[in-house]
PDB file of N, CA and C in Angstrom:
ATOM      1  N   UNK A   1       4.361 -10.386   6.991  1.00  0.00           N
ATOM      2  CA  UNK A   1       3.818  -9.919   5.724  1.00  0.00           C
ATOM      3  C   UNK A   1       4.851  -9.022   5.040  1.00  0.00           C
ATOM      4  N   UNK A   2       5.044  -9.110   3.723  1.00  0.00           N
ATOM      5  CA  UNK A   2       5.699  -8.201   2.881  1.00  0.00           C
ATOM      6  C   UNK A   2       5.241  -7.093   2.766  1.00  0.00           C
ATOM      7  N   UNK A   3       6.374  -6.095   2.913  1.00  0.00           N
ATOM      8  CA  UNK A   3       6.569  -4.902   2.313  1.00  0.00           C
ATOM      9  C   UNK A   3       6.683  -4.168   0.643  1.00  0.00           C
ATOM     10  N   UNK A   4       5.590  -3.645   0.558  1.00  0.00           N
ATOM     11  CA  UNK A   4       5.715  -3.046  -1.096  1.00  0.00           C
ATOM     12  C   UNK A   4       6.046  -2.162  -1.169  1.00  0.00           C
ATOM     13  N   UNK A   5       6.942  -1.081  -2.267  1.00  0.00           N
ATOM     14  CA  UNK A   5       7.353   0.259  -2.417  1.00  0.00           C
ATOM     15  C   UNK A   5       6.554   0.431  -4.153  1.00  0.00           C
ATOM     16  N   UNK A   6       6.086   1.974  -3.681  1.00  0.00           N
ATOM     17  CA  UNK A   6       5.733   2.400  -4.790  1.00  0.00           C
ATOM     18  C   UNK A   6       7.518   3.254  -5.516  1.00  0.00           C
ATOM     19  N   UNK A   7       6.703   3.134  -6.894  1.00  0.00           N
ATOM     20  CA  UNK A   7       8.284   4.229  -7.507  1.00  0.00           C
ATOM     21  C   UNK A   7       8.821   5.838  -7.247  1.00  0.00           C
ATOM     22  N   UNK A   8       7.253   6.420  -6.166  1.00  0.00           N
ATOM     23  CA  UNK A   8       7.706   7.639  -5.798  1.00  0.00           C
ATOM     24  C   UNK A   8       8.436   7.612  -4.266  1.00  0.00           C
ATOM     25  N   UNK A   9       8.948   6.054  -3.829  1.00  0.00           N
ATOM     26  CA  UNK A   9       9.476   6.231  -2.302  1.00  0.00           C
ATOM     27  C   UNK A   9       8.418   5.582  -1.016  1.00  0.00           C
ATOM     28  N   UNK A  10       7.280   5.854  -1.349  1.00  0.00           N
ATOM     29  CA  UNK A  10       6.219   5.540  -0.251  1.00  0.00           C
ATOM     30  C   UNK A  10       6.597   3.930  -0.206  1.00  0.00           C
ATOM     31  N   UNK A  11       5.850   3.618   1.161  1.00  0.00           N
ATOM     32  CA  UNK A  11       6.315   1.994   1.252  1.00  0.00           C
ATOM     33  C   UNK A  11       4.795   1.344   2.078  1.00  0.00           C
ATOM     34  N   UNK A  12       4.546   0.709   1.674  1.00  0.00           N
ATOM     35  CA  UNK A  12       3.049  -0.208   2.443  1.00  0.00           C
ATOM     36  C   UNK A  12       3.562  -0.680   3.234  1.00  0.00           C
ATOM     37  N   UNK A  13       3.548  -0.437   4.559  1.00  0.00           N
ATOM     38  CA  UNK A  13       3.362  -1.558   5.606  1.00  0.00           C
ATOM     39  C   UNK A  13       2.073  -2.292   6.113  1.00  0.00           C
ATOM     40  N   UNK A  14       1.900  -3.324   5.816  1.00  0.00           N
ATOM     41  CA  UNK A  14       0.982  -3.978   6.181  1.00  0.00           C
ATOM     42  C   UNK A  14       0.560  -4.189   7.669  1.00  0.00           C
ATOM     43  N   UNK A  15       1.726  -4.117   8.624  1.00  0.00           N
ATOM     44  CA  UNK A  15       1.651  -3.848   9.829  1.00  0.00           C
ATOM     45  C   UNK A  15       1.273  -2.450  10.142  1.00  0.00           C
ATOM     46  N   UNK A  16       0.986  -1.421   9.534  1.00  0.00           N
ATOM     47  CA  UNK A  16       0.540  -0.219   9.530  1.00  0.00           C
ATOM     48  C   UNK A  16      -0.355  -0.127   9.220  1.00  0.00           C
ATOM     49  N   UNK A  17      -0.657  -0.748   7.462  1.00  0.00           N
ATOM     50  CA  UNK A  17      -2.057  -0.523   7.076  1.00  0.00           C
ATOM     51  C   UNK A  17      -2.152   1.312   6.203  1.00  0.00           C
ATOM     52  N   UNK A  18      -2.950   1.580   6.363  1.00  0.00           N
ATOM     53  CA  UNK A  18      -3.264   2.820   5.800  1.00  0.00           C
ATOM     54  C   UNK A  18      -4.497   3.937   5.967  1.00  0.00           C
ATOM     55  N   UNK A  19      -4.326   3.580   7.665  1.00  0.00           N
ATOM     56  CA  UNK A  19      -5.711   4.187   7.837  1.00  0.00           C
ATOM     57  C   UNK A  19      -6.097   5.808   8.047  1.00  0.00           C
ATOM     58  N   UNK A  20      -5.682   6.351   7.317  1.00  0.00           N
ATOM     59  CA  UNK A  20      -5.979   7.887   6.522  1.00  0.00           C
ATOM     60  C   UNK A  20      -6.660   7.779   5.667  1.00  0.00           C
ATOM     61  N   UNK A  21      -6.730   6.414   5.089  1.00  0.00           N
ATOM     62  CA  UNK A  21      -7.519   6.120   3.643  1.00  0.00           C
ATOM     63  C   UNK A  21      -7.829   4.588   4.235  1.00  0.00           C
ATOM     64  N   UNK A  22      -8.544   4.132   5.044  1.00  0.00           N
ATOM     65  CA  UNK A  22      -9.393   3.241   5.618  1.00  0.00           C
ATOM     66  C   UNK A  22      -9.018   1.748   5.318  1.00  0.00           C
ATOM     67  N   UNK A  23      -7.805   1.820   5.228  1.00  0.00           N
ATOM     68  CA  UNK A  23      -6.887   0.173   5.566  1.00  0.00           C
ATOM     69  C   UNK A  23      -6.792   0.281   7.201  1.00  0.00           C
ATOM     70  N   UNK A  24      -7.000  -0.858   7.420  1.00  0.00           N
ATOM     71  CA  UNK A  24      -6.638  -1.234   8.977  1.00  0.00           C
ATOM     72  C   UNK A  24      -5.323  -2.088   9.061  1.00  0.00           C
ATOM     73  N   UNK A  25      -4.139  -1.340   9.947  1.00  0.00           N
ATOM     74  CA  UNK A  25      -2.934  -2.575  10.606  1.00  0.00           C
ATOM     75  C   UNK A  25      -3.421  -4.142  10.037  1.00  0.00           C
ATOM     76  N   UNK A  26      -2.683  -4.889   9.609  1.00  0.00           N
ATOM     77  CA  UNK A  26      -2.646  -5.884   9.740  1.00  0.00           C
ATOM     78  C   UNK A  26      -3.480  -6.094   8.270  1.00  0.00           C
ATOM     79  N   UNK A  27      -3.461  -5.479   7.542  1.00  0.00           N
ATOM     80  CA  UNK A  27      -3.539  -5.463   6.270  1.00  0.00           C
ATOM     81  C   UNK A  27      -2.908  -5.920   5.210  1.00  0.00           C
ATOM     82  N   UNK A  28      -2.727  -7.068   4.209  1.00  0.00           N
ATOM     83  CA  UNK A  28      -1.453  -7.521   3.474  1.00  0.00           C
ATOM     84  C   UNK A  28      -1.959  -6.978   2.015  1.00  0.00           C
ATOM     85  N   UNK A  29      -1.016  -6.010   1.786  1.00  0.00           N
ATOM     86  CA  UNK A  29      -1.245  -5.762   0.215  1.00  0.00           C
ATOM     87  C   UNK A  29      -1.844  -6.601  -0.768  1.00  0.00           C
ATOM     88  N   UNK A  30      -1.940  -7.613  -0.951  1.00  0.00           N
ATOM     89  CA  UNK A  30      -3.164  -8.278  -1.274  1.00  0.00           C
ATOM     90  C   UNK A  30      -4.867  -8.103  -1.352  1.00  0.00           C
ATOM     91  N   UNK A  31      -4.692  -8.040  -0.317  1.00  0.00           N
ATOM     92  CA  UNK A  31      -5.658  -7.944   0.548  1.00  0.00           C
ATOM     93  C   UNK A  31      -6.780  -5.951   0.130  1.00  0.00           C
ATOM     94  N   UNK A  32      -5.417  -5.272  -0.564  1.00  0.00           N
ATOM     95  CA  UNK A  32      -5.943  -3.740  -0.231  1.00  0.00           C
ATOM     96  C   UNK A  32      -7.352  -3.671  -1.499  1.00  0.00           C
ATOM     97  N   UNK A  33      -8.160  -3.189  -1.357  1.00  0.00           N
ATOM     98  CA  UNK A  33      -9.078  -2.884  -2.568  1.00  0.00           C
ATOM     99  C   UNK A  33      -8.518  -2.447  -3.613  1.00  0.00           C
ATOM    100  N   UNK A  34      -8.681  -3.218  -5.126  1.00  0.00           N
ATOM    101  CA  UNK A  34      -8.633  -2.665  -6.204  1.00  0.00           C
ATOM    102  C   UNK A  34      -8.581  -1.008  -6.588  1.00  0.00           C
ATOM    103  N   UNK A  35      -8.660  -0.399  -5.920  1.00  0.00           N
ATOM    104  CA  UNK A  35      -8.800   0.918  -6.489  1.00  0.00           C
ATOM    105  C   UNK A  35      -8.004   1.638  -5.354  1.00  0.00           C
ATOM    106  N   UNK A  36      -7.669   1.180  -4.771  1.00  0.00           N
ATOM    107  CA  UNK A  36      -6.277   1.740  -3.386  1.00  0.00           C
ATOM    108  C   UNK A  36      -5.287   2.215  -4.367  1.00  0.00           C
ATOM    109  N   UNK A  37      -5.077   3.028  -3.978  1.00  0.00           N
ATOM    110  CA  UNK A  37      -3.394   3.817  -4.562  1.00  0.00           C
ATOM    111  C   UNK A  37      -2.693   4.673  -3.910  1.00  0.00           C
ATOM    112  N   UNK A  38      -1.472   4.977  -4.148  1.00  0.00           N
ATOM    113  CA  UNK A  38      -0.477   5.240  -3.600  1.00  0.00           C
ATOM    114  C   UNK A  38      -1.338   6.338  -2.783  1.00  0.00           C
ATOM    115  N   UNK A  39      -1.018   7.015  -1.594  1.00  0.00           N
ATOM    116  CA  UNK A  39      -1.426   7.971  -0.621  1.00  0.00           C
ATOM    117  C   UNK A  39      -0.557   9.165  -0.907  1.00  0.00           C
ATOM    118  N   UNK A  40       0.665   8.721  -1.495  1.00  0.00           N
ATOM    119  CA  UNK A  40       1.798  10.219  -1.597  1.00  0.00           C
ATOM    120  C   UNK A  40       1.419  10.503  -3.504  1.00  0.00           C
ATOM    121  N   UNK A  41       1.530   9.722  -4.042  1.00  0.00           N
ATOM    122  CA  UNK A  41       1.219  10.489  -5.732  1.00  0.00           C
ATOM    123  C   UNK A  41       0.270   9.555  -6.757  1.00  0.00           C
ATOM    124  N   UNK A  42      -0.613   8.818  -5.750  1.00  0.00           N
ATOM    125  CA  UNK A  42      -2.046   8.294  -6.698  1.00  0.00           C
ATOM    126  C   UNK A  42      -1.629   7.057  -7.267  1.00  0.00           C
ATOM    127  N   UNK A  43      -0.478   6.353  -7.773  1.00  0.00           N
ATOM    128  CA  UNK A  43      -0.238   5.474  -8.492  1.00  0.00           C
ATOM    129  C   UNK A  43      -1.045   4.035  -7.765  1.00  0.00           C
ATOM    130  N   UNK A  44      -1.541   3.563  -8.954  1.00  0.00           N
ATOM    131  CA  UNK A  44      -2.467   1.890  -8.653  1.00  0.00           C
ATOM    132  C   UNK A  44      -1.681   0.789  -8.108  1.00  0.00           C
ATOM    133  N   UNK A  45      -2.536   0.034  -7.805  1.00  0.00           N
ATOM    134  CA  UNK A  45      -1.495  -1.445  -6.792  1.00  0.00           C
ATOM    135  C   UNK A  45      -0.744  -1.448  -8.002  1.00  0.00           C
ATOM    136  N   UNK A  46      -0.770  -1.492  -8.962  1.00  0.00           N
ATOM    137  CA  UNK A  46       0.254  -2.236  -9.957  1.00  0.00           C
ATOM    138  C   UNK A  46       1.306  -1.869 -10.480  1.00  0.00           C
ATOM    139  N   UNK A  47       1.536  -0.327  -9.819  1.00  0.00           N
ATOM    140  CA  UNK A  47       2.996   0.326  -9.943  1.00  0.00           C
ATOM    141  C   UNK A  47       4.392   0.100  -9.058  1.00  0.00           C
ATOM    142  N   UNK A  48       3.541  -0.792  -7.876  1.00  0.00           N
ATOM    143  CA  UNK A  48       4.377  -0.930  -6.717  1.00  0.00           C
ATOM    144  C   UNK A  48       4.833  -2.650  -6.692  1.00  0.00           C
ATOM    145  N   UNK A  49       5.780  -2.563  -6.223  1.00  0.00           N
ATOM    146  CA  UNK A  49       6.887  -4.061  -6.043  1.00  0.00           C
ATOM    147  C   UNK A  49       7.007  -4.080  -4.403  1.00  0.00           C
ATOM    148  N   UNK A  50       7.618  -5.485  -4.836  1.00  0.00           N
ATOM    149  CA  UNK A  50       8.123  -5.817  -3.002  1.00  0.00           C
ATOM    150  C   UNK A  50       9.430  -5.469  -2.686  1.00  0.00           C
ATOM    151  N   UNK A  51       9.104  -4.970  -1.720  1.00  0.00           N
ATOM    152  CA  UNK A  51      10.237  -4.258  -0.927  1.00  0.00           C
ATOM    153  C   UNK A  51      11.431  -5.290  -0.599  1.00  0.00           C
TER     154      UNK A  51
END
């Protein structure tokens, strides 16, 4: 699965997931809920590209 970077540095691993904020490992950015955003400065799926 691909890797996304937001523009403040943070990076999605999908093999990580995001579970501080209730993504589970094995998660593909796709996949994250509409209203998921960045964990380090708030920005929406749609600020971030593939890594």
């Amino acid at each position: 699965m691909k890797k996304y970077a937001c523009p403040c540095g943070y990076e999605y691993d999908p093999a990580v997931g995001d579970p501080d904020n209730g993504v589970a490992p094995g998660t593909a950015f796709a996949d994250l809920p509409d209203d998921w955003c960045c964990p380090v400065c708030g920005a929406s799926k749609d600020a971030f590209s593939e890594a």
